[in-house]
C-alpha atoms as a PDB file:
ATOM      1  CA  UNK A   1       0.000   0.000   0.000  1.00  0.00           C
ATOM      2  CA  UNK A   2       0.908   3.415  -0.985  1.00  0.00           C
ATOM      3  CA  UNK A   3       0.721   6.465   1.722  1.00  0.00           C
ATOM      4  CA  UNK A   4       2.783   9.690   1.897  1.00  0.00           C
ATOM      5  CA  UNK A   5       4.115  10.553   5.276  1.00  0.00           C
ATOM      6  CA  UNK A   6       5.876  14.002   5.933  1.00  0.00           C
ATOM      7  CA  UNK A   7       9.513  13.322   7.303  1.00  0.00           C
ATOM      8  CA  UNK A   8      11.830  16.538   7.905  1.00  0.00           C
ATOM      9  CA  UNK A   9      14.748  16.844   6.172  1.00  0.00           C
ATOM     10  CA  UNK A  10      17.380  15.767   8.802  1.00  0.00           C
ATOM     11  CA  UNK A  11      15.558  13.064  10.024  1.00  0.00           C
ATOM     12  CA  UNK A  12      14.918  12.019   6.028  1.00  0.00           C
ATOM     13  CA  UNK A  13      19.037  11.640   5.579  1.00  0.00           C
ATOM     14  CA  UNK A  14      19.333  10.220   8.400  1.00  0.00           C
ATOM     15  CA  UNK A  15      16.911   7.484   7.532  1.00  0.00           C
ATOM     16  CA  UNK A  16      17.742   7.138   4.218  1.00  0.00           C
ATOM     17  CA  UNK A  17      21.425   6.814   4.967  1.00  0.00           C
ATOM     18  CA  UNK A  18      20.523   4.253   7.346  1.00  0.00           C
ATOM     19  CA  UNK A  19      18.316   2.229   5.111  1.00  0.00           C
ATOM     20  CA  UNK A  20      21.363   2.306   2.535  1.00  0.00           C
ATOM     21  CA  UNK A  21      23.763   0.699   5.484  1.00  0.00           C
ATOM     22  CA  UNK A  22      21.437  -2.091   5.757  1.00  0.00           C
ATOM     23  CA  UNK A  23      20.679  -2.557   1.952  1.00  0.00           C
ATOM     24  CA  UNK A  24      17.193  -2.169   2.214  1.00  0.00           C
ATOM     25  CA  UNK A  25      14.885   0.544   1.026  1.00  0.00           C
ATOM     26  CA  UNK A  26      13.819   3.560   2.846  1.00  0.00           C
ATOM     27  CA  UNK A  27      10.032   2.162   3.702  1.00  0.00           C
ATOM     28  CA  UNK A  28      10.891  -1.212   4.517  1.00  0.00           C
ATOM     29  CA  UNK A  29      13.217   0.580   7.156  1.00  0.00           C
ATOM     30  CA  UNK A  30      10.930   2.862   8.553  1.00  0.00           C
ATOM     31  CA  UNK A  31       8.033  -0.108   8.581  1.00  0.00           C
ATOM     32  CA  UNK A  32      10.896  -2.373  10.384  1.00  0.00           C
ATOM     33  CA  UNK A  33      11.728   0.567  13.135  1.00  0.00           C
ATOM     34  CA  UNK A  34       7.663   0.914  13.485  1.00  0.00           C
ATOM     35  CA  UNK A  35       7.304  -2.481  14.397  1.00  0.00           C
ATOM     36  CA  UNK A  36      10.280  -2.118  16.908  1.00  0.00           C
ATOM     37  CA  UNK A  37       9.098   0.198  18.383  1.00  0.00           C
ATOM     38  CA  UNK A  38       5.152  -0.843  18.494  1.00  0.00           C
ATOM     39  CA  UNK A  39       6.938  -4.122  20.755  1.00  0.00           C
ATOM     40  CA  UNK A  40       8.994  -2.428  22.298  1.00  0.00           C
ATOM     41  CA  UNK A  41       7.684  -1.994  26.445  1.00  0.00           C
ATOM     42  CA  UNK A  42       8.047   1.131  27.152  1.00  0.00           C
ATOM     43  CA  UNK A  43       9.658   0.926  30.357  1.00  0.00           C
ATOM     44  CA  UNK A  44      12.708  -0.438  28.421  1.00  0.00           C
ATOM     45  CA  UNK A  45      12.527   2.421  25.986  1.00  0.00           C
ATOM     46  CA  UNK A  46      12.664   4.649  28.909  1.00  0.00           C
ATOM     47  CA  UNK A  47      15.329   2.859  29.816  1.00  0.00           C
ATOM     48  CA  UNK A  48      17.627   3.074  27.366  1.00  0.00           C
ATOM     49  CA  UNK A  49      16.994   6.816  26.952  1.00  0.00           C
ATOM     50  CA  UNK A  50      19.131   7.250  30.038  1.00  0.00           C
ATOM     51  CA  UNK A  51      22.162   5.700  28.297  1.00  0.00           C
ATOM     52  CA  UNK A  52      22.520   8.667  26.146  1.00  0.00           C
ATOM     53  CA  UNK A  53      20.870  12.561  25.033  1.00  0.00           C
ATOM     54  CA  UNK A  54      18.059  12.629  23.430  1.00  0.00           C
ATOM     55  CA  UNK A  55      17.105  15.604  21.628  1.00  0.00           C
ATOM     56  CA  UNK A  56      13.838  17.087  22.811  1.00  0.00           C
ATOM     57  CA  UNK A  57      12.594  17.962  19.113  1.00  0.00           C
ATOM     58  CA  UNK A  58      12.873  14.036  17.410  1.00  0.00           C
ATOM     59  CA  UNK A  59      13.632  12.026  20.211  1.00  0.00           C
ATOM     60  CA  UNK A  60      16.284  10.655  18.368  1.00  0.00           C
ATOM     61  CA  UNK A  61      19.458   9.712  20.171  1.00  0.00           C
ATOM     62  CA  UNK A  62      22.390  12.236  20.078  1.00  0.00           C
ATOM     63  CA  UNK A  63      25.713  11.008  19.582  1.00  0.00           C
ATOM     64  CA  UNK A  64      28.728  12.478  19.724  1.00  0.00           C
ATOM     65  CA  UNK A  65      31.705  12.033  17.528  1.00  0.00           C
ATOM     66  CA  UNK A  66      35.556  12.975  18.532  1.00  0.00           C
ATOM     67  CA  UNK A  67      35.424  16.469  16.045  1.00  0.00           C
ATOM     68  CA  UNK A  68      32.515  18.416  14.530  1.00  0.00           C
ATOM     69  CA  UNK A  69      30.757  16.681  11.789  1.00  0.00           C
ATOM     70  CA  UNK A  70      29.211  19.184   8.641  1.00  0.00           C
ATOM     71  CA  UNK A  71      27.821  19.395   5.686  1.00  0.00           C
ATOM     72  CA  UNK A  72      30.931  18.989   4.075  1.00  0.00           C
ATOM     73  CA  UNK A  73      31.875  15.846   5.762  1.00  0.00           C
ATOM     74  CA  UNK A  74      28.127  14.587   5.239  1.00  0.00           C
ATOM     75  CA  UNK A  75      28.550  14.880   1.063  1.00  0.00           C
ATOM     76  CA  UNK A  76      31.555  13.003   1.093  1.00  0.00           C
ATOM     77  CA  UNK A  77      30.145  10.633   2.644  1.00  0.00           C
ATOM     78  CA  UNK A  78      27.511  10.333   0.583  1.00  0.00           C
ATOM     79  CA  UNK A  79      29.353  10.494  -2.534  1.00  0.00           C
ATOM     80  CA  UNK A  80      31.236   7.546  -1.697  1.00  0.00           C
ATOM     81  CA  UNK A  81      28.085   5.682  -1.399  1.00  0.00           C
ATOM     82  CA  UNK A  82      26.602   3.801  -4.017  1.00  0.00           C
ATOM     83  CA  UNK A  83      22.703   4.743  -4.587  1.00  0.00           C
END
């Protein structure tokens, strides 16, 4: 079945870079993180929110890497990635 969902941009790359990781496409991943999180209980999802930042805005997990990351590192990336 065919919907259209809104997803902002950041949270688009980020899923989209993920779903290219795992060799899969960009709705089976997002079906696939549904479903975790559907069984997920959500004591344990509190749970492991207090192993790292969570920014208030996606509640998506903030990590941190040993420099700052930007735009320009991001499109390398990227363009060593085949689509």
């Amino acid at each position: 079945m065919r919907t259209t969902i809104d997803i902002p941009e950041r949270e688009h790359q980020l899923f989209s870079s993920l779903a290219r990781e795992q060799g899969t496409t960009l709705g089976k991943l997002l079906v696939e993180l549904a479903h975790r999180g559907l069984r997920a209980p959500a004591q344990d999802v509190e749970d492991n929110r207090s192993h790292y930042p969570v920014d208030p805005d996606t509640g998506l997990g903030i990590f941190r890497s040993g420099r700052p990351v930007g735009p320009d590192d991001v499109r390398a990336v990227l363009d060593e990635t085949p689509e």
